[in-house]
Protein backbone atom coordinates (compact mmCIF):
# COMPACT_ATOMS: atom_id res chain seq x y z
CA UNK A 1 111.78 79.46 115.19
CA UNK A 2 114.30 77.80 112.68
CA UNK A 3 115.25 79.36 109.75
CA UNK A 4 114.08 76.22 108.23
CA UNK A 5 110.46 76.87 109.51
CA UNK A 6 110.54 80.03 108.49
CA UNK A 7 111.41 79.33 104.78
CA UNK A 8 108.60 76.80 104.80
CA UNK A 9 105.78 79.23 106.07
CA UNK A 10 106.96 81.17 103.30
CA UNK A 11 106.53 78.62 101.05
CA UNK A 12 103.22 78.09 102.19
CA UNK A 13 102.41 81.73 102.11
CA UNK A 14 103.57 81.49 98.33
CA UNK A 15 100.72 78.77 97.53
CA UNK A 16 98.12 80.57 99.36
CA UNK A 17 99.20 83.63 96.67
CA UNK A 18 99.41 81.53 93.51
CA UNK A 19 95.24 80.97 93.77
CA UNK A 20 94.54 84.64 93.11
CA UNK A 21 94.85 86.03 89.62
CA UNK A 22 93.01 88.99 87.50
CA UNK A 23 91.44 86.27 85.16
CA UNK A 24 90.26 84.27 87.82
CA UNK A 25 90.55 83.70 91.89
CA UNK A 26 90.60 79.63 92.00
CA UNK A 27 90.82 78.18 96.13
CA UNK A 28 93.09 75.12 96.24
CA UNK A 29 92.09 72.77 98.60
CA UNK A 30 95.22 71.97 99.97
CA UNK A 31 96.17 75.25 100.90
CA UNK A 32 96.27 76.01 104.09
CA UNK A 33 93.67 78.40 106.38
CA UNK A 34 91.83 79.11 103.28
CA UNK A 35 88.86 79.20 105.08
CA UNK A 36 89.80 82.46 107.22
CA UNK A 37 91.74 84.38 104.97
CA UNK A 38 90.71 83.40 100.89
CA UNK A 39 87.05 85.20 100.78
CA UNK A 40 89.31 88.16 103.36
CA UNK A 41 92.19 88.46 100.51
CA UNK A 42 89.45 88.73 97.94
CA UNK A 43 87.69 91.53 99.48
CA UNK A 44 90.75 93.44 100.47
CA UNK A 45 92.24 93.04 96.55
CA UNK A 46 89.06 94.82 95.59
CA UNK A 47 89.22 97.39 98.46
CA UNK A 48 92.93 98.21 97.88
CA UNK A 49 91.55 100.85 95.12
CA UNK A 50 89.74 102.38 97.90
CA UNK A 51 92.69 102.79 100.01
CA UNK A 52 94.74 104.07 97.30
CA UNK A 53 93.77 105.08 93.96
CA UNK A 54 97.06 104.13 91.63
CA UNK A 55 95.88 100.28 93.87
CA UNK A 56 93.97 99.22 91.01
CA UNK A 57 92.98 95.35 91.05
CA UNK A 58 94.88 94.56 87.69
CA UNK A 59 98.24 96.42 89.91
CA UNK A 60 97.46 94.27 93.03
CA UNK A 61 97.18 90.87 91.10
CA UNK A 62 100.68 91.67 89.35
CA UNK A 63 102.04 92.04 92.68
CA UNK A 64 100.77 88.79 94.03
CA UNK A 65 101.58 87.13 91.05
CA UNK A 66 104.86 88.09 91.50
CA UNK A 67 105.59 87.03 94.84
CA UNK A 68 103.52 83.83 94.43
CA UNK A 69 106.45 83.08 91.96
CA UNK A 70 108.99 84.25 94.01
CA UNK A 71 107.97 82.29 97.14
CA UNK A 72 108.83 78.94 96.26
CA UNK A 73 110.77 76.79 98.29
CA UNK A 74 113.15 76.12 95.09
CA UNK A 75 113.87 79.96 94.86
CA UNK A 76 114.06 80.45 98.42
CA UNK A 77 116.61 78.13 98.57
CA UNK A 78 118.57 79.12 95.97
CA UNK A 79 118.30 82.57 97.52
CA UNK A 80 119.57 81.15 101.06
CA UNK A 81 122.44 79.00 99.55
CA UNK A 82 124.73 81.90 99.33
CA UNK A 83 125.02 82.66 102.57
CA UNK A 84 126.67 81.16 105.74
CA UNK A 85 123.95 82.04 108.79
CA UNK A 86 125.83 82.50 112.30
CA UNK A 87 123.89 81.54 115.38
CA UNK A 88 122.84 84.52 117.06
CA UNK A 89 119.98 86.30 119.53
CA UNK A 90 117.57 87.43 116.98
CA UNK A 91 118.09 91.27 116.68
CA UNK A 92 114.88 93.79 116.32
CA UNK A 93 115.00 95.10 113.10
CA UNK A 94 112.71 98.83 112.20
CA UNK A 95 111.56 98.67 108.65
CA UNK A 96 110.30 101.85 107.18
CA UNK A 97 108.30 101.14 103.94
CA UNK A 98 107.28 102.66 101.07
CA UNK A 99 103.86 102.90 99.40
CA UNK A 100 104.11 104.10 95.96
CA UNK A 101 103.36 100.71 94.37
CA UNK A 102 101.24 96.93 95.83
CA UNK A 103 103.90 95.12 98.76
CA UNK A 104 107.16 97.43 97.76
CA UNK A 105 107.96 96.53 101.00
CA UNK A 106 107.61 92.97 101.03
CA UNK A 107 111.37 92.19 100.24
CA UNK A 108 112.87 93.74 103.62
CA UNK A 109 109.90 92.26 105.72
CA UNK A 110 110.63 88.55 104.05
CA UNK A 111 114.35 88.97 104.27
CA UNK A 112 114.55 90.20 107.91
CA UNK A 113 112.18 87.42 109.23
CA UNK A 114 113.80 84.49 106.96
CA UNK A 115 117.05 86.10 108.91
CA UNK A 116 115.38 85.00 111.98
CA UNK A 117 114.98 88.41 113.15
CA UNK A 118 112.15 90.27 114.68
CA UNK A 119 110.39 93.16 112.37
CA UNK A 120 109.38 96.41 113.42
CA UNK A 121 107.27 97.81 110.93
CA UNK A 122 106.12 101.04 110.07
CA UNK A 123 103.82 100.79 106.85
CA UNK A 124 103.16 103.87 104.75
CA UNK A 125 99.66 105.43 104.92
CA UNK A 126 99.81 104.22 100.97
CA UNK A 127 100.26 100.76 101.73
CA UNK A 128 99.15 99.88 105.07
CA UNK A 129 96.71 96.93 104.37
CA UNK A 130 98.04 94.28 101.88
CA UNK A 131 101.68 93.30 104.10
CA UNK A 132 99.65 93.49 107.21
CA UNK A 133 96.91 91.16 105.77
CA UNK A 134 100.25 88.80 104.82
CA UNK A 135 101.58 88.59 108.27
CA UNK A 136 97.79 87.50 109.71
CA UNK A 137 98.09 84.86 107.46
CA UNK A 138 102.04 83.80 108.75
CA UNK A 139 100.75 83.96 112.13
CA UNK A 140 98.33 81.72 111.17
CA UNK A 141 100.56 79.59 109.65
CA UNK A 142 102.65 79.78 113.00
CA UNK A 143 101.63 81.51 116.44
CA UNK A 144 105.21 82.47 117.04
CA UNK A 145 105.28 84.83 114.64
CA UNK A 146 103.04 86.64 116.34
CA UNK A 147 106.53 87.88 118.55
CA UNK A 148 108.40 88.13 115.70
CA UNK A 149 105.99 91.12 114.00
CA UNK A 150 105.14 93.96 115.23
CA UNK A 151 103.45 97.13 113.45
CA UNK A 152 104.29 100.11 114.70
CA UNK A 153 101.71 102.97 114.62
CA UNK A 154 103.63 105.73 116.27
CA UNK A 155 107.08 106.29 116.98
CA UNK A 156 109.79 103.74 115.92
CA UNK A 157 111.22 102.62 118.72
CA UNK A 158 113.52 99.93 120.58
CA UNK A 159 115.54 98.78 117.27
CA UNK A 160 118.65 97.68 116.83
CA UNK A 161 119.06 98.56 113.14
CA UNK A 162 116.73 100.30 110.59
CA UNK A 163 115.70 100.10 106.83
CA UNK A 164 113.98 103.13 105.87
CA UNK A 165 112.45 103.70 102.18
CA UNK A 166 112.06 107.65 101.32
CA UNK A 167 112.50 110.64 98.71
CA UNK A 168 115.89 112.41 98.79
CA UNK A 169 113.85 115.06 101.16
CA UNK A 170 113.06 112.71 103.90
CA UNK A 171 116.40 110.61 103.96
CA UNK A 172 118.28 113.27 105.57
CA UNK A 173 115.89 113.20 108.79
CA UNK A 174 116.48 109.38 108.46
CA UNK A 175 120.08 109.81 108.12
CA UNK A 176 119.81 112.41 111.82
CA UNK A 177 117.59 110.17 113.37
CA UNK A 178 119.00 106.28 112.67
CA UNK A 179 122.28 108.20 112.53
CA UNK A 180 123.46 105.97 115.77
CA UNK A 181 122.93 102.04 114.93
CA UNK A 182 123.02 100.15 111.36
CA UNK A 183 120.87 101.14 109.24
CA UNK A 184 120.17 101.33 105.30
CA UNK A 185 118.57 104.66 103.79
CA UNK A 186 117.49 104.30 100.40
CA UNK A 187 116.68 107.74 98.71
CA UNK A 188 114.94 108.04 95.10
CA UNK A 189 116.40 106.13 92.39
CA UNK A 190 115.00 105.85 88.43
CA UNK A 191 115.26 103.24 85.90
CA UNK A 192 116.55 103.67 82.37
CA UNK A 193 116.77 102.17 78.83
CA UNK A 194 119.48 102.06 76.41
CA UNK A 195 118.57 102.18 72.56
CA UNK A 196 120.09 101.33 69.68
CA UNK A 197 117.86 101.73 66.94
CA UNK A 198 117.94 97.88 66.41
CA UNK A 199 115.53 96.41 69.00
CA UNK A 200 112.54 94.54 67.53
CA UNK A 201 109.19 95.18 67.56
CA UNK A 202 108.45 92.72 70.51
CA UNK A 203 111.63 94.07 72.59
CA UNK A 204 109.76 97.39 72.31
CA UNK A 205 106.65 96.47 73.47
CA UNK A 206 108.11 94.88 76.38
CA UNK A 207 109.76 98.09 77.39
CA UNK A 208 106.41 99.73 77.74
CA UNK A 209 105.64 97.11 80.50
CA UNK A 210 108.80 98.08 82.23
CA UNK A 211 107.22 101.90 81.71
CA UNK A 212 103.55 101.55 82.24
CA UNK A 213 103.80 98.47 84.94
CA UNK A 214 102.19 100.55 88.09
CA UNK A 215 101.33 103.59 85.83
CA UNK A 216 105.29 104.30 86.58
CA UNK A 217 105.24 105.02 90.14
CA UNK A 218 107.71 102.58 90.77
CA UNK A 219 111.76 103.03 91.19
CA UNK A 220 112.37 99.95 88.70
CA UNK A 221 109.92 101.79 86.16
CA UNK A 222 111.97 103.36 83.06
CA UNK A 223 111.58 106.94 83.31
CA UNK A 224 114.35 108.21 80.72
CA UNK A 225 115.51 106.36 77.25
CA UNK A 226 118.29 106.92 75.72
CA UNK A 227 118.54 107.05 71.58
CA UNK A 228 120.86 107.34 69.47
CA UNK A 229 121.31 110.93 67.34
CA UNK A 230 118.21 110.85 64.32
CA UNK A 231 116.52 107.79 66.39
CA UNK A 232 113.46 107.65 64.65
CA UNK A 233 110.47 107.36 67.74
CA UNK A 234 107.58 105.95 64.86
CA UNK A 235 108.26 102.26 65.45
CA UNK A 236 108.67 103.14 69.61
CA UNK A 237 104.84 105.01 69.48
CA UNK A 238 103.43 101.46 67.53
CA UNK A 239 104.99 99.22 69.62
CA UNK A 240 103.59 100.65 72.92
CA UNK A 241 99.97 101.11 71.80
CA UNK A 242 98.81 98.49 73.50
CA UNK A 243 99.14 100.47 76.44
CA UNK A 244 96.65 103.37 75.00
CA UNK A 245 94.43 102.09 77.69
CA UNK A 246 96.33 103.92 80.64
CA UNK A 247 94.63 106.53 79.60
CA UNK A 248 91.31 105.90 80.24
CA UNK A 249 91.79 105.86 84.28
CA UNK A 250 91.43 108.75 85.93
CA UNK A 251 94.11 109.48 88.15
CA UNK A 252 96.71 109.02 84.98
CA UNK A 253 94.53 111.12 83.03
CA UNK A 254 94.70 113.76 85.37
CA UNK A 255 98.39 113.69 85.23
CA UNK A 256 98.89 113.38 81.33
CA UNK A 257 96.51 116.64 81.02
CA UNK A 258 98.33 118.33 84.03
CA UNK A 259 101.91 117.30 83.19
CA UNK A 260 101.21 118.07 79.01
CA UNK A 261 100.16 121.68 79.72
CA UNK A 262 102.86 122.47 81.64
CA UNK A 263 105.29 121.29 79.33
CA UNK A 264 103.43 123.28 76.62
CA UNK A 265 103.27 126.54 78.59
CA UNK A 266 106.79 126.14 78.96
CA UNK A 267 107.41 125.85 75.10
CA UNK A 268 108.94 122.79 75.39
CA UNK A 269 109.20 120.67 72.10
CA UNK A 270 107.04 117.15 72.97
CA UNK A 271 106.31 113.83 71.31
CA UNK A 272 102.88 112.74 71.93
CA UNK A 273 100.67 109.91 71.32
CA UNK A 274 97.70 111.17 73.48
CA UNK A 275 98.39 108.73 76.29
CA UNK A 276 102.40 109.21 76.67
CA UNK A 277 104.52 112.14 76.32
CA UNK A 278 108.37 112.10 75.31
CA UNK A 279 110.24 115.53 76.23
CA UNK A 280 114.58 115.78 75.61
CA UNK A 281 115.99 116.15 79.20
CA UNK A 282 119.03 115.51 80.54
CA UNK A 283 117.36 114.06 84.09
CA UNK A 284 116.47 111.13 85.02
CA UNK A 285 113.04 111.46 87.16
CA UNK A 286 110.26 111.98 84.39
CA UNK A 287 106.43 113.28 85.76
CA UNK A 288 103.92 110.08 85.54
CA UNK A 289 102.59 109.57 82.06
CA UNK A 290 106.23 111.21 80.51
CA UNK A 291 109.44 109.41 79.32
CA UNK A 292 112.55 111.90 79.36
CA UNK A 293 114.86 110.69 76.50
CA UNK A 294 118.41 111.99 75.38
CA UNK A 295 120.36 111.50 72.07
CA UNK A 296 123.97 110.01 72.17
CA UNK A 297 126.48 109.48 69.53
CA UNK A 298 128.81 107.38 71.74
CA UNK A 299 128.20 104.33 73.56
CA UNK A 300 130.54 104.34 75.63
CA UNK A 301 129.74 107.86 77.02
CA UNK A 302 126.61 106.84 77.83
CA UNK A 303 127.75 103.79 79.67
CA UNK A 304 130.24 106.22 81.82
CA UNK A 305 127.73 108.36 82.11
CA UNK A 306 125.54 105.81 84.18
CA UNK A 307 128.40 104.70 85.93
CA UNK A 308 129.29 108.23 87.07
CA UNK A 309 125.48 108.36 87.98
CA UNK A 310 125.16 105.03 89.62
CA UNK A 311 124.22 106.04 92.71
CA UNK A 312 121.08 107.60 90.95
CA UNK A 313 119.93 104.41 88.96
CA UNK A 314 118.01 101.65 89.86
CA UNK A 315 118.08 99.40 86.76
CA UNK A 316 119.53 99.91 82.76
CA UNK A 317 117.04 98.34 80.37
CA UNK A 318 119.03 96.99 77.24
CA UNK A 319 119.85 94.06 74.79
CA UNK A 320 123.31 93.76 76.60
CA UNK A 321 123.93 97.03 75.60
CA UNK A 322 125.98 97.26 79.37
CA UNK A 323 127.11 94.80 81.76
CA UNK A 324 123.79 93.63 84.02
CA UNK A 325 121.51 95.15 82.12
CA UNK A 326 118.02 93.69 82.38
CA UNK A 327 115.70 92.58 79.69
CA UNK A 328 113.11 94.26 78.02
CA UNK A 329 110.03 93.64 80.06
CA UNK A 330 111.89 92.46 83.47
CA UNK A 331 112.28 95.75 85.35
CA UNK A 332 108.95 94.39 87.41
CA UNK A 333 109.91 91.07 87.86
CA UNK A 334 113.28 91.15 90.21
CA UNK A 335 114.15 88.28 91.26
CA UNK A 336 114.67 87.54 95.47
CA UNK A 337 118.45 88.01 94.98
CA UNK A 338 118.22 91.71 92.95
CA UNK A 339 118.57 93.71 96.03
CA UNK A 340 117.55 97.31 95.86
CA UNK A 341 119.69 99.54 95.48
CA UNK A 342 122.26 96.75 94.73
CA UNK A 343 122.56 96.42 99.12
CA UNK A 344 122.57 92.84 100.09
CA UNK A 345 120.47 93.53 102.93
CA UNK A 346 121.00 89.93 104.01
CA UNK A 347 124.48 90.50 104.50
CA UNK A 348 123.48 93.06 106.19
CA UNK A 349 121.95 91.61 109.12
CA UNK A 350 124.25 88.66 109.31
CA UNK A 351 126.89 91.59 110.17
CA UNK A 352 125.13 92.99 112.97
């Protein structure tokens, strides 16, 4: 297959998204194998809670949305322009996902096919459904995909380069195991935001989508604010109560309660508006349903700090407070070209 064929199967893959929303699941005509696969999507968006609990239908949608905006042939484009492709065997690539939030894979399983390479994956048990559901519908699209994909239920095996998504614990047996061919290990990472006591109302609110967006599970979520010294947190708690409804599902519920006492038995000082905790830490990985926040008096300290840290940061949340910062609200909505971990894993496989 061309690269060029790819793209566009892609593209059609984005309009087959763009018909299913939360408010409403509309078929478009003109979109292609909706007979097979738009009643199948349907039922498997309202499964997905089944499968996993945090899978909630108003997570899902957001995820589709998402890449139903991303997969459009003037972003793909845009996305491919800045590289120069070399002719080459197509390599077998082993993808290792993650399942903490809807399709966190997605990105390495586009951007090693779109590469013209062939995918090895090996879905999480948390996320095993929705991307395999995705590549029925490619194959659909075009039966010679149907070489190019390949889900792997035991062992990886046969690769010629890996990308594996973990926790800190579980990257070191990736780093023994894929220690002998190319590979990219991505460990835990958290997201932060930088304060200044002069954001608006709207700005605020906007940060609790970057905090609530996938009830936080995600690496892109903001998990630790930093204030400045005396920041009052009154017009923070106002702006995010729109978000009180978190609280009524279950599995957050269970964590606020869980997460609250144990900060309480352990005497530590909390701000609470009975559906988000705030505790002073100096870390960066906050419990779901808690925001770790830490006072500063200097800017630039802070700004050194992260840099020192950067291998521990995901994305800084700011009014161009620092350099590439992202805005208030946008930690959820990357972009093709805002790699993880800031690893162009395009370039990557054009080097192998």
């Amino acid at each position: 297959m061309s690269k060029i064929e790819i793209k566009n199967s892609f593209v059609e893959l984005g309009n087959f998204l763009n018909q299913f929303t939360l408010e409403e699941n509309t078929k478009n005509e003109t979109v292609k194998n909706n007979p097979a696969f738009f009643d199948a999507f349907v039922d498997l968006i309202h499964l997905s809670q089944s499968h996993n609990g945090w899978f909630t239908p108003e997570q899902v949608y957001f995820s589709i949305q998402s890449w139903a905006k991303a997969l459009t042939d003037e972003n793909l484009s845009h996305w491919l322009s800045s590289y120069n492709f070399k002719e080459s065997q197509p390599k077998n690539i082993g993808l290792i996902l993650a399942g903490n939030i809807p399709l966190v894979g997605f990105h390495d399983f586009l951007t090693v096919l779109i590469t013209g390479n062939n995918v090895l994956v090996k879905t999480s048990s948390n996320d095993q459904h929705l991307v395999k559901f995705l590549a029925k519908y490619l194959v659909a699209l075009d039966d010679r995909f149907d070489k190019k994909i390949t889900f792997v239920e035991g062992k990886l095996e046969d690769f010629d380069a890996v990308i594996a998504t973990g926790s800190n614990n579980t990257s070191r047996y990736f780093d023994y195991y894929f220690k002998k061919v190319p590979n990219i290990i991505r460990k835990n990472r958290n997201s932060v935001a930088i304060l200044t006591g002069k954001e608006t109302q709207q700005d605020l609110e906007n940060l609790g989508e970057d905090i609530f967006r996938y009830f936080g599970l995600g690496c892109r979520n903001v998990s630790k604010l930093f204030v400045p010294t005396g920041y009052d947190f009154k017009v923070f708690f106002e702006s995010i109560f729109k978000y009180k409804d978190v609280i009524f599902y279950e599995k957050y519920a269970n964590n606020y309660d869980y997460n609250k006492a144990v900060f309480l038995m352990s005497l530590y000082k909390l701000l609470d508006n009975e559906f988000l905790t705030l505790k002073e830490d100096t870390s960066y990985s906050s419990p779901i349903s808690s925001v770790f926040y830490e006072y500063y008096d200097n800017l630039d300290e802070v700004k050194l700090r992260l840099k020192t840290d950067e291998e521990q940061i995901q994305c800084i949340v700011s009014n161009d407070v620092v350099e590439n910062s992202i805005s208030f609200g946008q930690t959820q909505k990357p972009m093709l070209w805002d790699y993880a971990d800031n690893i162009d894993t395009i370039d990557f496989l054009n080097r192998l």
